[in-house]
N, C-alpha and C. Protein backbone atom coordinates (compact mmCIF):
# COMPACT_ATOMS: atom_id res chain seq x y z
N UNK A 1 235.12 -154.81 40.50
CA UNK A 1 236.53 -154.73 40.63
C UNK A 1 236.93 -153.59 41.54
N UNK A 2 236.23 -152.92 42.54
CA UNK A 2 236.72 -151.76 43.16
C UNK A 2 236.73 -152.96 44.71
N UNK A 3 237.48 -151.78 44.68
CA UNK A 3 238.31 -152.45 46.21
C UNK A 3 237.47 -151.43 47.16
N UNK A 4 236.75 -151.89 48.65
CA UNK A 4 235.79 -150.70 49.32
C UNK A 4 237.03 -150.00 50.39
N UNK A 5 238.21 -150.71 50.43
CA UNK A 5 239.14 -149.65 51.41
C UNK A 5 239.97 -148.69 50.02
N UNK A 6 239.22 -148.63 49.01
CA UNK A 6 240.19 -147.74 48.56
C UNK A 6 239.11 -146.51 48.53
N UNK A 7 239.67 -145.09 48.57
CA UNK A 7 239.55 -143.96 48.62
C UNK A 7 239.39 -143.55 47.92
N UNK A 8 238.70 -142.40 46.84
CA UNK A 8 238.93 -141.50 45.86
C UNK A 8 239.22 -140.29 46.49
N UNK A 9 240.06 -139.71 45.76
CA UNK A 9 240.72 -138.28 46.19
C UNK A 9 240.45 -137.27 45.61
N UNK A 10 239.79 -135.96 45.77
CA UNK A 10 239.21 -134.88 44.94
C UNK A 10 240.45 -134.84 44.07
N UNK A 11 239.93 -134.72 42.41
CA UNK A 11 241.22 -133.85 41.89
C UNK A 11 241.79 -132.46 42.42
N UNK A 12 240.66 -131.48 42.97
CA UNK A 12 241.58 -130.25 43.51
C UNK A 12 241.53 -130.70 45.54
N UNK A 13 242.88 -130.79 45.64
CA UNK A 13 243.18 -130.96 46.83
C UNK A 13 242.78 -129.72 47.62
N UNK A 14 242.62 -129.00 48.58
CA UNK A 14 242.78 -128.22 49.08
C UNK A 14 243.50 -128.03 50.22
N UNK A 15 244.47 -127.19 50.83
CA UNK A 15 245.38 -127.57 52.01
C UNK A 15 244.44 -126.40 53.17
N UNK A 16 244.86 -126.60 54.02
CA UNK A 16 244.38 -125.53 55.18
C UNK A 16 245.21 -124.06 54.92
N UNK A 17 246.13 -123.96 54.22
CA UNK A 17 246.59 -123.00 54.17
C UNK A 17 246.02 -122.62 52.90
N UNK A 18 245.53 -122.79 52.19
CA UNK A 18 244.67 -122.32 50.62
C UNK A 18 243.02 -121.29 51.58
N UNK A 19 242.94 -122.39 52.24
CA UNK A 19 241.58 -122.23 53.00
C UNK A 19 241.79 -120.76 53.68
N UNK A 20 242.70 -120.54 54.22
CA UNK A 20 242.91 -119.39 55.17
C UNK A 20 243.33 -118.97 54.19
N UNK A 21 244.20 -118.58 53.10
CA UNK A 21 243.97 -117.90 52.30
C UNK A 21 242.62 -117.15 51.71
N UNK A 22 242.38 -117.59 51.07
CA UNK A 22 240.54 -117.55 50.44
C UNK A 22 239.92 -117.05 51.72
N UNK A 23 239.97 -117.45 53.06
CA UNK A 23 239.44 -116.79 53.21
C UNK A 23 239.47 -115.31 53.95
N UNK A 24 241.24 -115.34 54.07
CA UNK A 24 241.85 -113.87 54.31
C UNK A 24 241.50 -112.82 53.38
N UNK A 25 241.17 -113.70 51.79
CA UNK A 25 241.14 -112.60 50.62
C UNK A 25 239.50 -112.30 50.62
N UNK A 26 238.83 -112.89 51.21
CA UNK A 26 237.02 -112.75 51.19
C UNK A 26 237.04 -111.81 52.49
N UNK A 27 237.59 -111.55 53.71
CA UNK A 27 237.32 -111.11 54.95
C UNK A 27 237.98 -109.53 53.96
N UNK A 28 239.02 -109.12 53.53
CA UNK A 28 239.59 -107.78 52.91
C UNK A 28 239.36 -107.71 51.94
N UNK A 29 238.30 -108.01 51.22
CA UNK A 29 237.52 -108.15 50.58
C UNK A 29 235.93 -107.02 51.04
N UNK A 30 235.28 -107.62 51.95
CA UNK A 30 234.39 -107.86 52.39
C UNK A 30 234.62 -106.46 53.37
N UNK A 31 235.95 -105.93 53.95
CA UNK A 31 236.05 -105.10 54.56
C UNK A 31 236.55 -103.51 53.92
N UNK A 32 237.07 -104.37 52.39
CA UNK A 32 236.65 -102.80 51.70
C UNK A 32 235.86 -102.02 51.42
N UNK A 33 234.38 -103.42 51.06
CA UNK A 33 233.24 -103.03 50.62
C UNK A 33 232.42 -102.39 52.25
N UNK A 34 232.49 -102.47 53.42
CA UNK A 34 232.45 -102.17 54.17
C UNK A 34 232.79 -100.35 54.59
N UNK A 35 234.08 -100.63 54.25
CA UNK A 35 234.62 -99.01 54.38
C UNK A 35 233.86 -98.05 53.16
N UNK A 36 233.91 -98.70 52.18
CA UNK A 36 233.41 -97.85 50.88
C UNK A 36 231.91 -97.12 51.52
N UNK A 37 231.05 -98.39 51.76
CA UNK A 37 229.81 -98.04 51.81
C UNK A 37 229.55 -97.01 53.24
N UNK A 38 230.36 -97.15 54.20
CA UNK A 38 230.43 -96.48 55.18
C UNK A 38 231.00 -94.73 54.95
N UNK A 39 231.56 -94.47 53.72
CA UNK A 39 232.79 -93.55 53.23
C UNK A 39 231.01 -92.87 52.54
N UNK A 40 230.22 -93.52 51.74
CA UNK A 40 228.98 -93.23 51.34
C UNK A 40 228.11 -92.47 51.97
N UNK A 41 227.96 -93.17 53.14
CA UNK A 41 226.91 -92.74 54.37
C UNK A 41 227.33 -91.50 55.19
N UNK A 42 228.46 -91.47 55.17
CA UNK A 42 228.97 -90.33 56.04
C UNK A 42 229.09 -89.15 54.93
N UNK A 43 229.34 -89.34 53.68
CA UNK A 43 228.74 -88.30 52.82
C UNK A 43 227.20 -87.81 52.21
N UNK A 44 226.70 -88.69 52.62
CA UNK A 44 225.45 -88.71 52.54
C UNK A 44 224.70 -87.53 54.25
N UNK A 45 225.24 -88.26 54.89
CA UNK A 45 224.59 -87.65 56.23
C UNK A 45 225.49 -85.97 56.44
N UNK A 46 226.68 -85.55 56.20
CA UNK A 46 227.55 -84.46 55.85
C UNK A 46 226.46 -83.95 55.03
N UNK A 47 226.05 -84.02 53.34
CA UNK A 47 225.35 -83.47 52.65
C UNK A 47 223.75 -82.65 53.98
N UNK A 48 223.17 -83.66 54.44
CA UNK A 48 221.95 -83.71 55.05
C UNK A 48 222.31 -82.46 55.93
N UNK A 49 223.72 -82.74 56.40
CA UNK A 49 223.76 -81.33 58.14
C UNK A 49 223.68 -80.23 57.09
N UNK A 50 224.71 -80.30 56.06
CA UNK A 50 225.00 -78.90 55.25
C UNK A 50 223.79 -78.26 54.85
N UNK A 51 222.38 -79.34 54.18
CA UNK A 51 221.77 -78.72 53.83
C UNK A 51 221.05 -77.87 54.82
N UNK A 52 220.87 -78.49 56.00
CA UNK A 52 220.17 -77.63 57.06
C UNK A 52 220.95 -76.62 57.69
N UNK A 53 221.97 -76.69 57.59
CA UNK A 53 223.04 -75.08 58.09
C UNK A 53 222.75 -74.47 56.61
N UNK A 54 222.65 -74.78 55.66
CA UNK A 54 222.47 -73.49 54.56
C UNK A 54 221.03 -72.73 54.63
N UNK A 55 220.33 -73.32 55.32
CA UNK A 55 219.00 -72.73 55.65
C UNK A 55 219.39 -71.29 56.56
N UNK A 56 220.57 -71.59 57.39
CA UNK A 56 220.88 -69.99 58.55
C UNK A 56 222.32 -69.58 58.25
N UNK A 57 222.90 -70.32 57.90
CA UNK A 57 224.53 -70.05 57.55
C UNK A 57 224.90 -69.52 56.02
N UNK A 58 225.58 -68.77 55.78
CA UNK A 58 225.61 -68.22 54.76
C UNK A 58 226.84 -69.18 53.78
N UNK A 59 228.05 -69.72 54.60
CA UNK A 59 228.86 -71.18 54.34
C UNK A 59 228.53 -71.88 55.13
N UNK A 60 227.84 -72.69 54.70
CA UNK A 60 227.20 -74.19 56.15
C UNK A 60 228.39 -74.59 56.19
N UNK A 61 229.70 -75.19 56.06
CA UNK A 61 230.49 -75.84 56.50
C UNK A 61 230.86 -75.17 57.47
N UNK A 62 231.03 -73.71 57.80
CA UNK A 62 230.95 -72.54 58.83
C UNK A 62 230.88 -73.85 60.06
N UNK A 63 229.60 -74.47 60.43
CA UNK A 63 229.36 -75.32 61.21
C UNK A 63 230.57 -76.32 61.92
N UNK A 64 231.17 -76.69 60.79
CA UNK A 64 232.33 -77.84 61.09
C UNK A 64 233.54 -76.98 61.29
N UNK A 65 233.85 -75.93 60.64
CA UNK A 65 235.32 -75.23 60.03
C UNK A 65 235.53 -74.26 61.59
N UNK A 66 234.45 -73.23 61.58
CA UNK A 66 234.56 -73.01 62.86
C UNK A 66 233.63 -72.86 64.19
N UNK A 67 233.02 -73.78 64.22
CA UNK A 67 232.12 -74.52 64.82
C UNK A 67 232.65 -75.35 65.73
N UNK A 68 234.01 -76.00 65.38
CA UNK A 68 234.45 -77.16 65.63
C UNK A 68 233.59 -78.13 66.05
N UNK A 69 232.92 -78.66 65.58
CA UNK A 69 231.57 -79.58 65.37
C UNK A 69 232.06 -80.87 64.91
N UNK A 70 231.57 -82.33 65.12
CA UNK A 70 232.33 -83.25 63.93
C UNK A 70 230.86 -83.93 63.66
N UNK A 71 230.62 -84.92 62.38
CA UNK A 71 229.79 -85.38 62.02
C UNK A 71 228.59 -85.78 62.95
N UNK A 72 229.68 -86.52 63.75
CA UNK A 72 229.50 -87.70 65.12
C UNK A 72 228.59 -86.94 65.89
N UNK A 73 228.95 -85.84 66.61
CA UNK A 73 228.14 -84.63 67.40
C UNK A 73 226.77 -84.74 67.31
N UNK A 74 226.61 -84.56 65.53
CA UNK A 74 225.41 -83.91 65.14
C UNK A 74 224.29 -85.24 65.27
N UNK A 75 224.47 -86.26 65.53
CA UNK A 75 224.29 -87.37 64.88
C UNK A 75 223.40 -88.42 66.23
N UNK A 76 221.86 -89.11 65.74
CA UNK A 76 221.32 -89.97 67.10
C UNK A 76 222.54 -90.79 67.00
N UNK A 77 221.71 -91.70 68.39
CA UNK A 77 222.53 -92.86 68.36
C UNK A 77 222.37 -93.79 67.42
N UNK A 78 220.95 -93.83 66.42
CA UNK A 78 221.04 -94.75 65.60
C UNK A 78 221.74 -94.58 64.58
N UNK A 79 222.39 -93.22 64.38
CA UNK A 79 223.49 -92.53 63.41
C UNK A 79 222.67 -91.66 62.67
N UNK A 80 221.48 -91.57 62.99
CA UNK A 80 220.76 -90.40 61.93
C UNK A 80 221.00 -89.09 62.29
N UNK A 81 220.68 -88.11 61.28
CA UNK A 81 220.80 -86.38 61.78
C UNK A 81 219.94 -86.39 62.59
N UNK A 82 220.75 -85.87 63.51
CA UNK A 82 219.74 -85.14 64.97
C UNK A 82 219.28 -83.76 64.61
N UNK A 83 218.02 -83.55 64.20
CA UNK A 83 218.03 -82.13 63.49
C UNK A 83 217.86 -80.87 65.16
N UNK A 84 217.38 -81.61 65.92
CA UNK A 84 218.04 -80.51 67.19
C UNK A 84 219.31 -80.10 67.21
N UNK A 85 220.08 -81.14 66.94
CA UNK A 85 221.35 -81.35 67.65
C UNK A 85 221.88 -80.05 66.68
N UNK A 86 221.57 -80.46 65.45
CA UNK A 86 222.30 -79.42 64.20
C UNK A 86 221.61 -78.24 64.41
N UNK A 87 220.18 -77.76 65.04
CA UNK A 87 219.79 -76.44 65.03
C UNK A 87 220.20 -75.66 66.32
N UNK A 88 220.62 -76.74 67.53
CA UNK A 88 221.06 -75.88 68.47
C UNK A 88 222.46 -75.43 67.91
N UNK A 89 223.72 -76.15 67.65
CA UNK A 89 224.72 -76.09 66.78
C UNK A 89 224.91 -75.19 66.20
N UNK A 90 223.69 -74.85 65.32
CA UNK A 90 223.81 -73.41 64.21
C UNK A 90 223.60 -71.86 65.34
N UNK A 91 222.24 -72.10 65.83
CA UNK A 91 222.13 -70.92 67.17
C UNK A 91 223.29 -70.93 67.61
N UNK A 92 223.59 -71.71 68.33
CA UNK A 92 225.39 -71.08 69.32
C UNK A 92 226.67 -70.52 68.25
N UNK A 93 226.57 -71.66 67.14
CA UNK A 93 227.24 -70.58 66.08
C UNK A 93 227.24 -69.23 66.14
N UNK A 94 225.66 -69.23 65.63
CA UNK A 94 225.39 -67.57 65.12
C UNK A 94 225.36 -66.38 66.58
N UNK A 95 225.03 -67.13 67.71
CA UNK A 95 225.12 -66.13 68.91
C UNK A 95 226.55 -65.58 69.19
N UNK A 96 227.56 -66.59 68.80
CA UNK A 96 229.04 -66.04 68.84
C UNK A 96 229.40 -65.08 67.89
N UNK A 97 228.36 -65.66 66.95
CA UNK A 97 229.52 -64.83 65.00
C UNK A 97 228.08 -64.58 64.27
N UNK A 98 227.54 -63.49 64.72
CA UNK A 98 225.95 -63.05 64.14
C UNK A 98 226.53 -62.95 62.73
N UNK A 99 227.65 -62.30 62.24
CA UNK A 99 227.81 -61.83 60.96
C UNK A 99 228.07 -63.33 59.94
N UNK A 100 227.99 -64.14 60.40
CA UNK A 100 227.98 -65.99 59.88
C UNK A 100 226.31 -66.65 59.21
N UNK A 101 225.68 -65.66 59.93
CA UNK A 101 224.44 -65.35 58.95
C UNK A 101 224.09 -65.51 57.92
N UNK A 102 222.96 -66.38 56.94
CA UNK A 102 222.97 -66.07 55.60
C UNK A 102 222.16 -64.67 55.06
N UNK A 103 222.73 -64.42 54.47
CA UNK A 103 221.80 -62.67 53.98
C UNK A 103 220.69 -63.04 52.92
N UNK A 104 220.00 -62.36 52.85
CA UNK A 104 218.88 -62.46 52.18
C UNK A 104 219.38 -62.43 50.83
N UNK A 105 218.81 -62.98 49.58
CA UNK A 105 219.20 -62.71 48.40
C UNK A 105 218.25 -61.40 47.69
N UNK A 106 219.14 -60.67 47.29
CA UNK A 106 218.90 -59.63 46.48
C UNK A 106 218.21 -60.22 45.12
N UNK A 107 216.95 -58.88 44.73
CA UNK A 107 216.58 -59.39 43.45
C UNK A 107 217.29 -59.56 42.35
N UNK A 108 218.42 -59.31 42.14
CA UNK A 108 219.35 -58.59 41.43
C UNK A 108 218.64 -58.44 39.89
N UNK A 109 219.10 -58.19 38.79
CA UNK A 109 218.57 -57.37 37.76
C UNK A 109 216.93 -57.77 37.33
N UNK A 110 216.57 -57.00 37.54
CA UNK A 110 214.64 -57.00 37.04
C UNK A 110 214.26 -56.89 36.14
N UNK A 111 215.44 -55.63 35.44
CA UNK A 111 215.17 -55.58 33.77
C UNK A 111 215.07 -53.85 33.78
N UNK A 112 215.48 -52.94 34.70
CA UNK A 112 215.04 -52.17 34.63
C UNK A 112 216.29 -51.26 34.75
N UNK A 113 216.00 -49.58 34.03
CA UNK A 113 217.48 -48.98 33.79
C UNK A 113 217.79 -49.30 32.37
N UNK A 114 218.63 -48.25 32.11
CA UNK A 114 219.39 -48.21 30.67
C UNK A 114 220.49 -49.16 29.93
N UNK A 115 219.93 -49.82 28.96
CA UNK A 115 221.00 -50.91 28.41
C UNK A 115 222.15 -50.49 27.32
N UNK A 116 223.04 -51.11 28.14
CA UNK A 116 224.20 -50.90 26.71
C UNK A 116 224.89 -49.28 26.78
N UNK A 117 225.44 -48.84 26.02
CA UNK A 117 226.28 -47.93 25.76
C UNK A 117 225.47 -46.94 24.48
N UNK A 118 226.26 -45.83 24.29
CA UNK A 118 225.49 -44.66 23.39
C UNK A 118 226.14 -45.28 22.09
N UNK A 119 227.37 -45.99 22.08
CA UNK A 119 228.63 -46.23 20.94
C UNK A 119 228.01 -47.61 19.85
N UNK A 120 227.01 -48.14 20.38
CA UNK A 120 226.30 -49.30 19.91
C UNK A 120 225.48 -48.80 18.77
N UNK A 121 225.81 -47.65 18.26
CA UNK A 121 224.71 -46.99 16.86
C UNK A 121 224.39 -48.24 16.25
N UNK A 122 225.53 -49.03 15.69
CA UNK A 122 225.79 -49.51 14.78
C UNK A 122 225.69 -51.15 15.07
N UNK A 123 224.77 -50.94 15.98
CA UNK A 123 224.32 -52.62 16.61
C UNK A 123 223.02 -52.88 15.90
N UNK A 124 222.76 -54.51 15.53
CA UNK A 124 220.85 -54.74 14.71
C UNK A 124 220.47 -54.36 16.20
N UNK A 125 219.02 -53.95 16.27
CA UNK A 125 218.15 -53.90 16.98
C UNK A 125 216.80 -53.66 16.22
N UNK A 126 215.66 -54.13 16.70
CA UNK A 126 214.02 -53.89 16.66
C UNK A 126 214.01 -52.91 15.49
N UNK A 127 214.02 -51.24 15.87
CA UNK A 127 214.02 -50.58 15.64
C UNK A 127 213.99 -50.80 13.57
N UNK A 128 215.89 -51.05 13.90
CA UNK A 128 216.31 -50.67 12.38
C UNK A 128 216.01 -52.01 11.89
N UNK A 129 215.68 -52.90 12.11
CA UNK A 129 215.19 -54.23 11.45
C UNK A 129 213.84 -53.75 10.52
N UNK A 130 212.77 -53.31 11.57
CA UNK A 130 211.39 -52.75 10.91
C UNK A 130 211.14 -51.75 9.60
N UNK A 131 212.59 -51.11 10.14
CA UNK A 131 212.54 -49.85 8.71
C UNK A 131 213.59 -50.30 7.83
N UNK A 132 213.96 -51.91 7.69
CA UNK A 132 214.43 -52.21 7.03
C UNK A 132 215.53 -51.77 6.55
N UNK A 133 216.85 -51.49 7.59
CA UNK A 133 218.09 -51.34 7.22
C UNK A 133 218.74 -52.44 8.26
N UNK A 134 219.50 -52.70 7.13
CA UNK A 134 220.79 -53.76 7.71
C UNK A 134 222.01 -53.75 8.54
N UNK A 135 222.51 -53.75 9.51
CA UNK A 135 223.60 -53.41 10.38
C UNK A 135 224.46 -53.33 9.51
C-alpha cells in the first residue's frame, strides 16, 4: 500500500538557518577554547622567561617592567623560549641597571648568639624541668 512517489519527511526538520546557527555556536565555541588554551601557554612560557631572569635578576619581571621586553621578543619562531634571546635580554638589562642584580642570599640565623631576654626567669626551660620545678 505505499505509494513510491511519496516521500517521508524527517520528524526534525532542519532549516539552513538552524544549520548556521549550530554552527555559529560550535565555531565561538571552539574559539573560546582556543583563546583559553592559548591564555595557558603564554602563562606557561611567561613562568619559563621569569624563571631564567630569577637566576640574575633580583625581580625577574625587572625584564618586562623595565626592560620593556614583551613575551613575543623572547620567543623562537616556533614560539618556544629562546634562552639566548632571554640571556642577552638580562645582560643589557644588568649593563644599564647593575644594581637590578640578584644578591646573594645571606645565611641568615645559624643558631648562634644569645636567646631571648634576661626577664624570661620565669619561662619552662631544660634546666628547671631536670631539677624538677614547675614554671
Amino acid at each position: 500500500m505505499s505509494d513510491e512517489n511519496t516521500t517521508e519527511q524527517p520528524h526534525d526538520i532542519t532549516t539552513s538557518a538552524d544549520i548556521g546557527t549550530a554552527n555559529t555556536r560550535a565555531l565561538e565555541e571552539a574559539n573560546s577554547r582556543l583563546e583559553a588554551a592559548q591564555k595557558r601557554i603564554d602563562a606557561m612560557l611567561l613562568r619559563e622567561v621569569n624563571h631564567q631572569a630569577s637566576q640574575r635578576l633580583e625581580v625577574p619581571s625587572d625584564l618586562f617592567d623595565l626592560g620593556k621586553h614583551q613575551l613575543s621578543d623572547l620567543l623562537t619562531d616556533d614560539g618556544d623560549v629562546n634562552t639566548e634571546k632571554v640571556t642577552s635580554a638580562i645582560e643589557a638589562l644588568l649593563k644599564d641597571r647593575p644594581n637590578l642584580a640578584s644578591r646573594p642570599k645571606s645565611w641568615g640565623d645559624v643558631g648562634g648568639g644569645a636567646r631571648g631576654s634576661d626577664d624570661e626567669d620565669d619561662a619552662p626551660d631544660w634546666s628547671a624541668a631536670l631539677r624538677g620545678r614547675q614554671a
